[in-house]
N, C-alpha and C. Protein backbone atom coordinates (compact mmCIF):
# COMPACT_ATOMS: atom_id res chain seq x y z
N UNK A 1 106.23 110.70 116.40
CA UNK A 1 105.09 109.96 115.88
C UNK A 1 103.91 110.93 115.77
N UNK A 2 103.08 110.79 114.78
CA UNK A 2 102.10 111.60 114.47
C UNK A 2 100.90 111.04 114.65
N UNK A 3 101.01 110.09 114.69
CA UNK A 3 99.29 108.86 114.73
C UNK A 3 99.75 107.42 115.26
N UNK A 4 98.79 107.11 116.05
CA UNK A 4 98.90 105.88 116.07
C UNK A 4 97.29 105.01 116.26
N UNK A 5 97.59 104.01 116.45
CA UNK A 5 96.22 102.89 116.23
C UNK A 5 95.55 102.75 118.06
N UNK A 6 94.08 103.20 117.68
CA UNK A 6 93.93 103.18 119.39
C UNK A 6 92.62 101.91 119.47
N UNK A 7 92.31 101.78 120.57
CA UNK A 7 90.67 100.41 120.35
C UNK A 7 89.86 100.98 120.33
N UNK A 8 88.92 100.60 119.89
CA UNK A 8 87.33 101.30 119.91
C UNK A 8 86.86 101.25 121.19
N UNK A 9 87.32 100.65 121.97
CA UNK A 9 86.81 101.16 123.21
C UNK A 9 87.57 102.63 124.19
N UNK A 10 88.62 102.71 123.83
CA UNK A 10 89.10 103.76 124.06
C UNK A 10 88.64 105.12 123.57
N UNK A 11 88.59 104.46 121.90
CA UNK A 11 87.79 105.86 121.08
C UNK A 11 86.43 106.46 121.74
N UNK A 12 86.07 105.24 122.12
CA UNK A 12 84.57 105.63 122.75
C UNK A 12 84.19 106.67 124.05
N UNK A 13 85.47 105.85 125.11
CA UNK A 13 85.65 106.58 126.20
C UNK A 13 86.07 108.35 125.87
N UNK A 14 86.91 108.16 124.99
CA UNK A 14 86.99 109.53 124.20
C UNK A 14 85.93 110.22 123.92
N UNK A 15 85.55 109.99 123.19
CA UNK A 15 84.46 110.75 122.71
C UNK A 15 83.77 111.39 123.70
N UNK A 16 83.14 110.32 124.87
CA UNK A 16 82.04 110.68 125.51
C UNK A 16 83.07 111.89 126.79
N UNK A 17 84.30 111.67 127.19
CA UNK A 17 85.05 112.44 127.66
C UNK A 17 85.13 114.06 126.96
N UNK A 18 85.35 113.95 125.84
CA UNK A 18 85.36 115.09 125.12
C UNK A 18 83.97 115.86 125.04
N UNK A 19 83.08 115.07 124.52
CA UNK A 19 81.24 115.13 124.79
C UNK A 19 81.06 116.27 126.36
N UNK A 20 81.71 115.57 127.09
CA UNK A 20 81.17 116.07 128.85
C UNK A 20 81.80 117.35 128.68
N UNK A 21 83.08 117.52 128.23
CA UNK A 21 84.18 118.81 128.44
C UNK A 21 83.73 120.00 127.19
N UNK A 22 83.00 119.24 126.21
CA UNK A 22 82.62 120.45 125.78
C UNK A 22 83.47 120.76 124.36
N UNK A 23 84.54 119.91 124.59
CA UNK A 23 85.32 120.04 123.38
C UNK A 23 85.07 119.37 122.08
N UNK A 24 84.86 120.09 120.84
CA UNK A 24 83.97 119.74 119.80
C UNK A 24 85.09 119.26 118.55
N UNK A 25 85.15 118.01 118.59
CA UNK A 25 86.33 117.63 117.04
C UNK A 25 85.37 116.87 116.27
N UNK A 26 86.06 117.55 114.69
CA UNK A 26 85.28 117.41 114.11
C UNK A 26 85.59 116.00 113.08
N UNK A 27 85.24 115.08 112.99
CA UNK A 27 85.79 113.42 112.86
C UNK A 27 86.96 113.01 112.94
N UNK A 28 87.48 112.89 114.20
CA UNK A 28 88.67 112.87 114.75
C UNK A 28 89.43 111.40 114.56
N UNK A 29 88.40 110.88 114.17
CA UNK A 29 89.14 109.07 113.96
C UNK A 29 89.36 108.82 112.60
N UNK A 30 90.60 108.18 111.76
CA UNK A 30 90.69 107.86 110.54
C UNK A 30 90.41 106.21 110.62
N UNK A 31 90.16 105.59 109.14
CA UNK A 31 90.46 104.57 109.19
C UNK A 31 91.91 104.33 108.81
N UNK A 32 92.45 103.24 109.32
CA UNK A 32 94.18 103.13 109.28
C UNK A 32 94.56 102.70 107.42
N UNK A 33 93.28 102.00 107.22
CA UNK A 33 93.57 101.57 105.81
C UNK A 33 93.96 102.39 104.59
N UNK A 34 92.22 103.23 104.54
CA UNK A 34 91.75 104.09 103.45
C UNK A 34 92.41 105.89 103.89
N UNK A 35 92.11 105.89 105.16
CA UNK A 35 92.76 107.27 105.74
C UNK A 35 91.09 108.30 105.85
N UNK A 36 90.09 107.72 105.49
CA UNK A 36 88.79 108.55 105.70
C UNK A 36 88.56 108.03 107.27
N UNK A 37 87.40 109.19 106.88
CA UNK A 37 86.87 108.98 108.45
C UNK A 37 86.23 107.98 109.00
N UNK A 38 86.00 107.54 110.69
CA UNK A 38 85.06 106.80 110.98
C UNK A 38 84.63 107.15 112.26
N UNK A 39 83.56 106.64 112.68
CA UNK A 39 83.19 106.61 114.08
C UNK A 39 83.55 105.73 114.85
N UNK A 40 83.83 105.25 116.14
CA UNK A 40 83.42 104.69 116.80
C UNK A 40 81.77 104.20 117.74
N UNK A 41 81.19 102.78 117.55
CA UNK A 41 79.90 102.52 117.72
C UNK A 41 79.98 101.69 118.80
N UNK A 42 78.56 101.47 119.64
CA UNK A 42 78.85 100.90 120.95
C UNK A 42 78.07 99.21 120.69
N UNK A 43 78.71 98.80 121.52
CA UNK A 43 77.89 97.18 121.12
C UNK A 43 76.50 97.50 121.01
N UNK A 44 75.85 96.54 120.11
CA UNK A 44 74.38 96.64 120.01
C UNK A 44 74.16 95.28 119.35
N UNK A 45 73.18 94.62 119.79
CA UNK A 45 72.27 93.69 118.79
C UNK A 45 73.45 92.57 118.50
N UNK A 46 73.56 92.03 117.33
CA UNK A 46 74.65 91.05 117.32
C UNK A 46 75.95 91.84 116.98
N UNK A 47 76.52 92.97 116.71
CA UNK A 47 77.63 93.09 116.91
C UNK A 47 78.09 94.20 117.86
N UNK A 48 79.26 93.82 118.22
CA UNK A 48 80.38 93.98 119.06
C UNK A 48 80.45 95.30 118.61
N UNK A 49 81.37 96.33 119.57
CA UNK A 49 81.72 97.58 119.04
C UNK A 49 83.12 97.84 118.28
N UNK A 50 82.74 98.44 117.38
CA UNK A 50 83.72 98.67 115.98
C UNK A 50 83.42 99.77 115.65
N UNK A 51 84.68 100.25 114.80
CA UNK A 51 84.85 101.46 113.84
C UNK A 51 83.56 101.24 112.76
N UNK A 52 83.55 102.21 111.90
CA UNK A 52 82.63 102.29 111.28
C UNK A 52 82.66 103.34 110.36
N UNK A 53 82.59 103.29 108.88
CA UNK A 53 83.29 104.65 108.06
C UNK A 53 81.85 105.31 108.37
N UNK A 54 82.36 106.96 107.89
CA UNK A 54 80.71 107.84 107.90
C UNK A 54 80.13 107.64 107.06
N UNK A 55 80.68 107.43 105.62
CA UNK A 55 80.59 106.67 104.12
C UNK A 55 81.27 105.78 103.48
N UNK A 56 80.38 104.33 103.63
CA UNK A 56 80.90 103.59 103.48
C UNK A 56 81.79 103.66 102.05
N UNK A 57 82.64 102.77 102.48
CA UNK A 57 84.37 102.97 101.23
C UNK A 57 84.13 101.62 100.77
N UNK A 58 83.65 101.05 99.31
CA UNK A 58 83.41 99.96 98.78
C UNK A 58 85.13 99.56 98.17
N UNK A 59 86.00 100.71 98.24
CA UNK A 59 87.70 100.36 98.00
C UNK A 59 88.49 99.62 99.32
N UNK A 60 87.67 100.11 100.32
CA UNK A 60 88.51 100.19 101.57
C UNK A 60 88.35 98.22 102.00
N UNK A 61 89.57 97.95 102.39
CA UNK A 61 89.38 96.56 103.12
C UNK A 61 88.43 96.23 104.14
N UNK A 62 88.32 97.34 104.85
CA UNK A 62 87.61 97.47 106.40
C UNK A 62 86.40 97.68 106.58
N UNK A 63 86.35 98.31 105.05
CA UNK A 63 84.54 98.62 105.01
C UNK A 63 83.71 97.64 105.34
N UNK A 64 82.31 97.82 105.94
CA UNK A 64 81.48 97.31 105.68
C UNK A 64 81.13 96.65 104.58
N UNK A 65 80.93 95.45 104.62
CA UNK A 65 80.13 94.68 103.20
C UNK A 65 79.37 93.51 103.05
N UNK A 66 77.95 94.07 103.82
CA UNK A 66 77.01 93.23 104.32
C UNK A 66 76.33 93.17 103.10
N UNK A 67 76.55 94.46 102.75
CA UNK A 67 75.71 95.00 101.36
C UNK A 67 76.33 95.50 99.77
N UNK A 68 77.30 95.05 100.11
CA UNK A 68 78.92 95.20 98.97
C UNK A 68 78.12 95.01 97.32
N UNK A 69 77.64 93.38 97.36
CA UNK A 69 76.83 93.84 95.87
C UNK A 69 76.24 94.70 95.55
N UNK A 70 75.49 94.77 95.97
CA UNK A 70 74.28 96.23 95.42
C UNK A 70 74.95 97.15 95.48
N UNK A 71 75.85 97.58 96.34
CA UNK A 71 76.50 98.82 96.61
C UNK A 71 77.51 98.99 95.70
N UNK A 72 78.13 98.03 95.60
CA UNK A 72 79.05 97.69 94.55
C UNK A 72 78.81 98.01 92.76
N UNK A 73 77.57 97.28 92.95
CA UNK A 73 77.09 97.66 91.43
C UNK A 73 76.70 98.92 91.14
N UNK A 74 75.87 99.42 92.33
CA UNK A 74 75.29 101.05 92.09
C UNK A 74 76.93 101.72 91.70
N UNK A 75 77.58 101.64 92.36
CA UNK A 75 78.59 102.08 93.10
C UNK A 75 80.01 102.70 91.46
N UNK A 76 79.80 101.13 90.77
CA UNK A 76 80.79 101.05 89.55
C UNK A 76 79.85 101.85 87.95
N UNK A 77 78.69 101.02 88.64
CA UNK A 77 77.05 102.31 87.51
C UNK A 77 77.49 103.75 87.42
N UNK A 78 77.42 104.08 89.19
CA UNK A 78 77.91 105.87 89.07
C UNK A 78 79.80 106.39 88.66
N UNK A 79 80.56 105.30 88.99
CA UNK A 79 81.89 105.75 88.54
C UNK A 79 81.68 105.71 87.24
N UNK A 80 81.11 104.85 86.25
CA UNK A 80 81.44 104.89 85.09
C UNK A 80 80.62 105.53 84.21
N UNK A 81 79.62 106.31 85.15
CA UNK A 81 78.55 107.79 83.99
C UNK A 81 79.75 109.04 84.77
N UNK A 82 80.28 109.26 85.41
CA UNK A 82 81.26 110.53 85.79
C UNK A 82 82.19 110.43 84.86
């Protein structure tokens, strides 16, 4: 096995483990969906702790999309002047 699916709370404990030791990776978490990167975030405010892309993926299922219209529209504006 090459990968598998871990919790964000684990990721977290990670991180801050790796953080103390000094050992530096460089976005070590994928999302399982899209395969880009994400972070792990700590509870705050009304939500719970979750993954989180570094840029949000308006393709990706998992993404964020609090803000999907606007983002969405900017989003299909710039695919379709490239």
């Amino acid at each position: 096995m090459v990968e598998c699916l871990i919790t964000v709370e684990t990721a977290i404990h990670l991180r801050e483990t790796l953080k103390i030791s000094g050992v530096k990776l460089d976005k070590p978490f994928l999302c399982p969906n899209c395969k880009r990167p994400v972070k792990p975030t700590v509870e705050g405010g009304a939500m719970g702790s979750h993954f989180e892309h570094y840029k949000r993926n308006l393709d990706c299922s998992l993404s964020d999309n609090r803000k999907a219209k606007t983002l969405y529209k900017k989003y299909r504006a710039d695919k379709a002047s490239s």
